[in-house]
Protein backbone atom coordinates (compact mmCIF):
# COMPACT_ATOMS: atom_id res chain seq x y z
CA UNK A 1 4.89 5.37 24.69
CA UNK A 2 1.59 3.66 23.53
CA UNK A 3 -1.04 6.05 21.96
CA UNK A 4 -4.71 5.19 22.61
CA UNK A 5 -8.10 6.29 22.49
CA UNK A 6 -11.64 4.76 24.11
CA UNK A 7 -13.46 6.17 21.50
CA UNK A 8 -13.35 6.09 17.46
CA UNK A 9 -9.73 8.11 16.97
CA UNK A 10 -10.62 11.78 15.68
CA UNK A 11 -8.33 13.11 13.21
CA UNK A 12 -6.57 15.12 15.94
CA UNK A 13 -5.92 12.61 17.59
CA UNK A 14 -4.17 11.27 14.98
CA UNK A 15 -2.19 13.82 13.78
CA UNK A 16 -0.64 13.90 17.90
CA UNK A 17 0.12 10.83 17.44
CA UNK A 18 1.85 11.20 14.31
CA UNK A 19 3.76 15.11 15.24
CA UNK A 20 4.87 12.68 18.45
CA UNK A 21 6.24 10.13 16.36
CA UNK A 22 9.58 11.66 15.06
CA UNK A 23 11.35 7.89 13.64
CA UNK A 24 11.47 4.72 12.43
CA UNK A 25 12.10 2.92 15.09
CA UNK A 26 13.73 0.34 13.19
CA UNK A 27 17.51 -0.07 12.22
CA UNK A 28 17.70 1.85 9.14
CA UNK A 29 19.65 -0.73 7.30
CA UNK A 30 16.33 -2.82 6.60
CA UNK A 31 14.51 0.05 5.55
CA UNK A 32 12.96 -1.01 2.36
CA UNK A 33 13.45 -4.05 2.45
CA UNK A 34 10.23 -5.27 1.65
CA UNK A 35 10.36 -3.80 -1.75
CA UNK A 36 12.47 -7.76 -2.46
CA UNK A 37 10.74 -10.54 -3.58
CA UNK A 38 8.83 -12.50 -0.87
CA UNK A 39 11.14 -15.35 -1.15
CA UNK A 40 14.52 -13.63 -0.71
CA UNK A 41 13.05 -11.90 2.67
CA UNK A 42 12.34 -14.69 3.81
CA UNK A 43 16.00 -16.06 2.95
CA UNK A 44 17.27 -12.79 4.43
CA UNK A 45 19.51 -13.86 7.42
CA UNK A 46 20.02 -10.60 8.62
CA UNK A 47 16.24 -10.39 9.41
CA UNK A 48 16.14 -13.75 11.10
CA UNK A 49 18.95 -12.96 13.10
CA UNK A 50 17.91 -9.79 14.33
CA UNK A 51 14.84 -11.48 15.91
CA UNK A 52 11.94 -10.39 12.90
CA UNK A 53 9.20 -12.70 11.81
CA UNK A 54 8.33 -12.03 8.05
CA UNK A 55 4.71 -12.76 7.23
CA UNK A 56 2.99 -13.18 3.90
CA UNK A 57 0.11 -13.55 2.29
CA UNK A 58 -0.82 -13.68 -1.38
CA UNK A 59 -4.38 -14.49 -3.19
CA UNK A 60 -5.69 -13.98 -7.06
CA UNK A 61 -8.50 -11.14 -7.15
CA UNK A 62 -9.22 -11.11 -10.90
CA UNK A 63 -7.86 -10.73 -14.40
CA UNK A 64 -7.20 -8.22 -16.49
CA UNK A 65 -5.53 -4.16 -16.70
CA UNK A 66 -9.17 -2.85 -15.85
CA UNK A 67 -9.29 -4.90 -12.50
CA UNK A 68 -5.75 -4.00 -12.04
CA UNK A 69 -6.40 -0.17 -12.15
CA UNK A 70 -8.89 -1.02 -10.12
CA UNK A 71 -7.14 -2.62 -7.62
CA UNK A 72 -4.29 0.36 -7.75
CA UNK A 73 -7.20 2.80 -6.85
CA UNK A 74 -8.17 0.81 -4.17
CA UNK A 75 -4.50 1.04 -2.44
CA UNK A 76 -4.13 4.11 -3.08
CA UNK A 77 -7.30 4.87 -1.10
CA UNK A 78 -6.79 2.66 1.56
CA UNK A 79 -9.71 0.19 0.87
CA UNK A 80 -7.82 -2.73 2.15
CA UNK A 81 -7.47 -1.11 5.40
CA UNK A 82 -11.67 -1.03 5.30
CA UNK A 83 -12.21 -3.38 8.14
CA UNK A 84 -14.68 -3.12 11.28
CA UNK A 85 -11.68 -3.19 13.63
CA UNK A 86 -8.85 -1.09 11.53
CA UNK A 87 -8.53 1.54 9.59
CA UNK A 88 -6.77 4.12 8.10
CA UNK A 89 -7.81 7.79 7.38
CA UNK A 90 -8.53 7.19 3.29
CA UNK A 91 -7.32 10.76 2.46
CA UNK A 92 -4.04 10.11 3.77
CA UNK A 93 -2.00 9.87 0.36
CA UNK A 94 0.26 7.23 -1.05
CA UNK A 95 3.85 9.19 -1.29
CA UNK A 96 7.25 8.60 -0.29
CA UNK A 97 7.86 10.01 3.45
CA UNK A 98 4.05 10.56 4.13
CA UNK A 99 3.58 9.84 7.91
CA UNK A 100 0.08 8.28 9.16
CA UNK A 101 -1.61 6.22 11.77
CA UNK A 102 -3.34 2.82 12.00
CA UNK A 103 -5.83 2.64 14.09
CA UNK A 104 -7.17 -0.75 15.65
CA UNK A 105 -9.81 -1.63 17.76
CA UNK A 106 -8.06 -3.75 20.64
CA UNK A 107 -10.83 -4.94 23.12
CA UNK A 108 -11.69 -2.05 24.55
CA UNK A 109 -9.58 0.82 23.53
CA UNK A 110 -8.48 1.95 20.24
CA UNK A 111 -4.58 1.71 19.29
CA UNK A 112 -3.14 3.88 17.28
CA UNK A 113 0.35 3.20 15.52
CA UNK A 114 1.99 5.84 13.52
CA UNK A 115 4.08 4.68 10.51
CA UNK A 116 5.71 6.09 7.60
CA UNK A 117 5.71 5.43 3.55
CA UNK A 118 9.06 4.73 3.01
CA UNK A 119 8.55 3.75 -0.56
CA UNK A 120 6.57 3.86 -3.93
CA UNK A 121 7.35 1.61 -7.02
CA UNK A 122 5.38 1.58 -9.69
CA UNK A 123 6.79 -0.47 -12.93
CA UNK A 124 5.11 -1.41 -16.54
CA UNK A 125 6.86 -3.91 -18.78
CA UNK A 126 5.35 -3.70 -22.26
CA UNK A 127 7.02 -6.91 -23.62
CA UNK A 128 5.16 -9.10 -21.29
CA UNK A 129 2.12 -6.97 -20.37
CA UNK A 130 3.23 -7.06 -16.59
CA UNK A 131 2.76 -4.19 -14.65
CA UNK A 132 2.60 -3.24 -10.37
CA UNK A 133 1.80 -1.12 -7.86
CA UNK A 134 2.72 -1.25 -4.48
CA UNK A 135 4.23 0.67 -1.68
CA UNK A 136 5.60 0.08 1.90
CA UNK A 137 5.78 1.73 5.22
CA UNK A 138 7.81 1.51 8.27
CA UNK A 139 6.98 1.30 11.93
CA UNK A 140 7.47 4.48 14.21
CA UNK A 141 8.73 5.31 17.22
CA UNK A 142 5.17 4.70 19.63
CA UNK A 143 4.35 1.75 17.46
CA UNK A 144 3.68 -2.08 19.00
CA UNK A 145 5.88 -3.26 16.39
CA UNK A 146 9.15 -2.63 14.58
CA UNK A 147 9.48 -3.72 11.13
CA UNK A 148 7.76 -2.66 7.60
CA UNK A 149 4.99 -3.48 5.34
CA UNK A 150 4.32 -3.99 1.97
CA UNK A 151 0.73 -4.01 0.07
CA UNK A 152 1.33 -4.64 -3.79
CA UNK A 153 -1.25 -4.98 -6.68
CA UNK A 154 0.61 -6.61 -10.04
CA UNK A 155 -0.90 -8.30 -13.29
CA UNK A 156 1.14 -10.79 -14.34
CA UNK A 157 2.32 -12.35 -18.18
CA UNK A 158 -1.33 -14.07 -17.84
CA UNK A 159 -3.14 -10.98 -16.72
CA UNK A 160 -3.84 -13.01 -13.73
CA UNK A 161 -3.93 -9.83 -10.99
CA UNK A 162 -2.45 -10.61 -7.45
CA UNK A 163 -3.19 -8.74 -4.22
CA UNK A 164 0.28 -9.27 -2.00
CA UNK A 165 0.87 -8.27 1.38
CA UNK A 166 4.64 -8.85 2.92
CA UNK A 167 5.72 -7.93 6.45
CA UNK A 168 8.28 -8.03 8.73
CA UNK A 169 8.08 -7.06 12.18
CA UNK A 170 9.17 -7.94 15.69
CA UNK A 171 7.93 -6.52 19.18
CA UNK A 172 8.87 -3.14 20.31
CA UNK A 173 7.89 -3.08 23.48
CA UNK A 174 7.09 -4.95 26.72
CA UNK A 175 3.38 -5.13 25.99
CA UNK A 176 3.70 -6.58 22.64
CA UNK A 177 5.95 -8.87 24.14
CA UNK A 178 4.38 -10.62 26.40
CA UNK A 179 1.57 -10.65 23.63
CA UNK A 180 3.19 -11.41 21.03
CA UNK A 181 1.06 -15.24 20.00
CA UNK A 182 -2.11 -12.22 20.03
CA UNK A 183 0.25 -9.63 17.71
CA UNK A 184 0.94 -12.95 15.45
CA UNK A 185 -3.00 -13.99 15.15
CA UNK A 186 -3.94 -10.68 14.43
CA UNK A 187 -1.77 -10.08 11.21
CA UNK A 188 -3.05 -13.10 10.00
CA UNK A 189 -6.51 -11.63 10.48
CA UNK A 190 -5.59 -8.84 9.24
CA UNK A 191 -4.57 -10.67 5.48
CA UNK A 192 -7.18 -12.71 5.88
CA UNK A 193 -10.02 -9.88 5.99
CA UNK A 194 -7.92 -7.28 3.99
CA UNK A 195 -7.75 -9.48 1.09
CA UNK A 196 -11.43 -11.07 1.12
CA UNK A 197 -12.19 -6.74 1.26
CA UNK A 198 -9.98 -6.32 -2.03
CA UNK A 199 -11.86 -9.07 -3.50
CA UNK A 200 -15.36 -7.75 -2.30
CA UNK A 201 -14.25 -4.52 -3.75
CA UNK A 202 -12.78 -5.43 -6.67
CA UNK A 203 -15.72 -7.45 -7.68
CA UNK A 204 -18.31 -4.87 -7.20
């Protein structure tokens, strides 16, 4: 079950795609697990074993808790999902179990993959001035992929504020198989032009 459109998806459109959509379609034992450090997913055998690629990307937008709340607002409207060839609807809102759709432009039609928020953290520690943002959401069945994603704002001890993304997926179905070198070079696109559109944004 792939869901498609030739034309720019119309809310309908994605809200079938989403009522069709009814599960992760991921084993349920990894749900959440992006919410760990980058470093211990990538140590996480389990993941490795079961076949997932974790992917990760990282970069400094700015300084300071005013380009941090900043940044938060942009996540939480989805301005890091403001590409040419992606998006996501911006009113769609940032809470635990809220279901949604990607949509990406793939030559010639437009794909749409449903996924849901699985998780919201939010922390402040007042001793060291660090604080974060960030949620994650998990594949569906009808998405290319299986696996989750993570997109994370945080200001550190230095007030040094870090856009994260951290992923991992595997293919979920024959297509994305046999495509699967194209499914890799477009995630890396993906962090590549998602972060340079948190920086744009963030230094507006």
């Amino acid at each position: 079950m792939i869901f498609w459109s030739w034309s720019h998806p119309t809310s309908q459109e994605q809200e079938t795609c989403v009522n069709k959509s009814s599960a992760l379609n991921y084993d349920i034992s990894h749900k959440g697990a992006t919410a760990k450090p980058a470093f211990a997913l990538k140590q996480d055998e389990e993941l490795s074993k079961t076949g997932f690629f974790v992917n990760h990307a990282r970069v400094l937008v700015g300084s300071g808790l005013e380009t941090f709340e900043k940044g938060k607002c942009a996540l939480q409207n989805w301005r890091h999902f403001s590409l040419n060839w992606a998006f996501v609807d911006p009113k769609t809102p940032i809470q635990s179990g809220v279901k949604f759709c990607v949509c990406t432009k793939q030559f010639l039609p437009w794909i749409l993959m449903p996924l849901e928020i699985v998780y919201v953290n939010e922390s402040r520690d007042l001793k060291d001035t660090t604080v974060s943002f960030s949620f994650g959401s998990g594949t569906l069945q009808g998405h290319l992929l299986a696996g989750e994603e993570r997109f994370s704002i945080t200001m550190d001890e230095k007030e040094d504020v870090w856009y994260e993304i951290l992923s991992f997926s595997k293919p979920a179905n024959f297509l994305s198989l046999i495509g699967y070198p194209y499914v890799c070079y477009s995630q890396k696109k993906f962090a590549h032009e998602s972060t340079t559109a948190m920086k744009k944004h963030l230094s507006a």
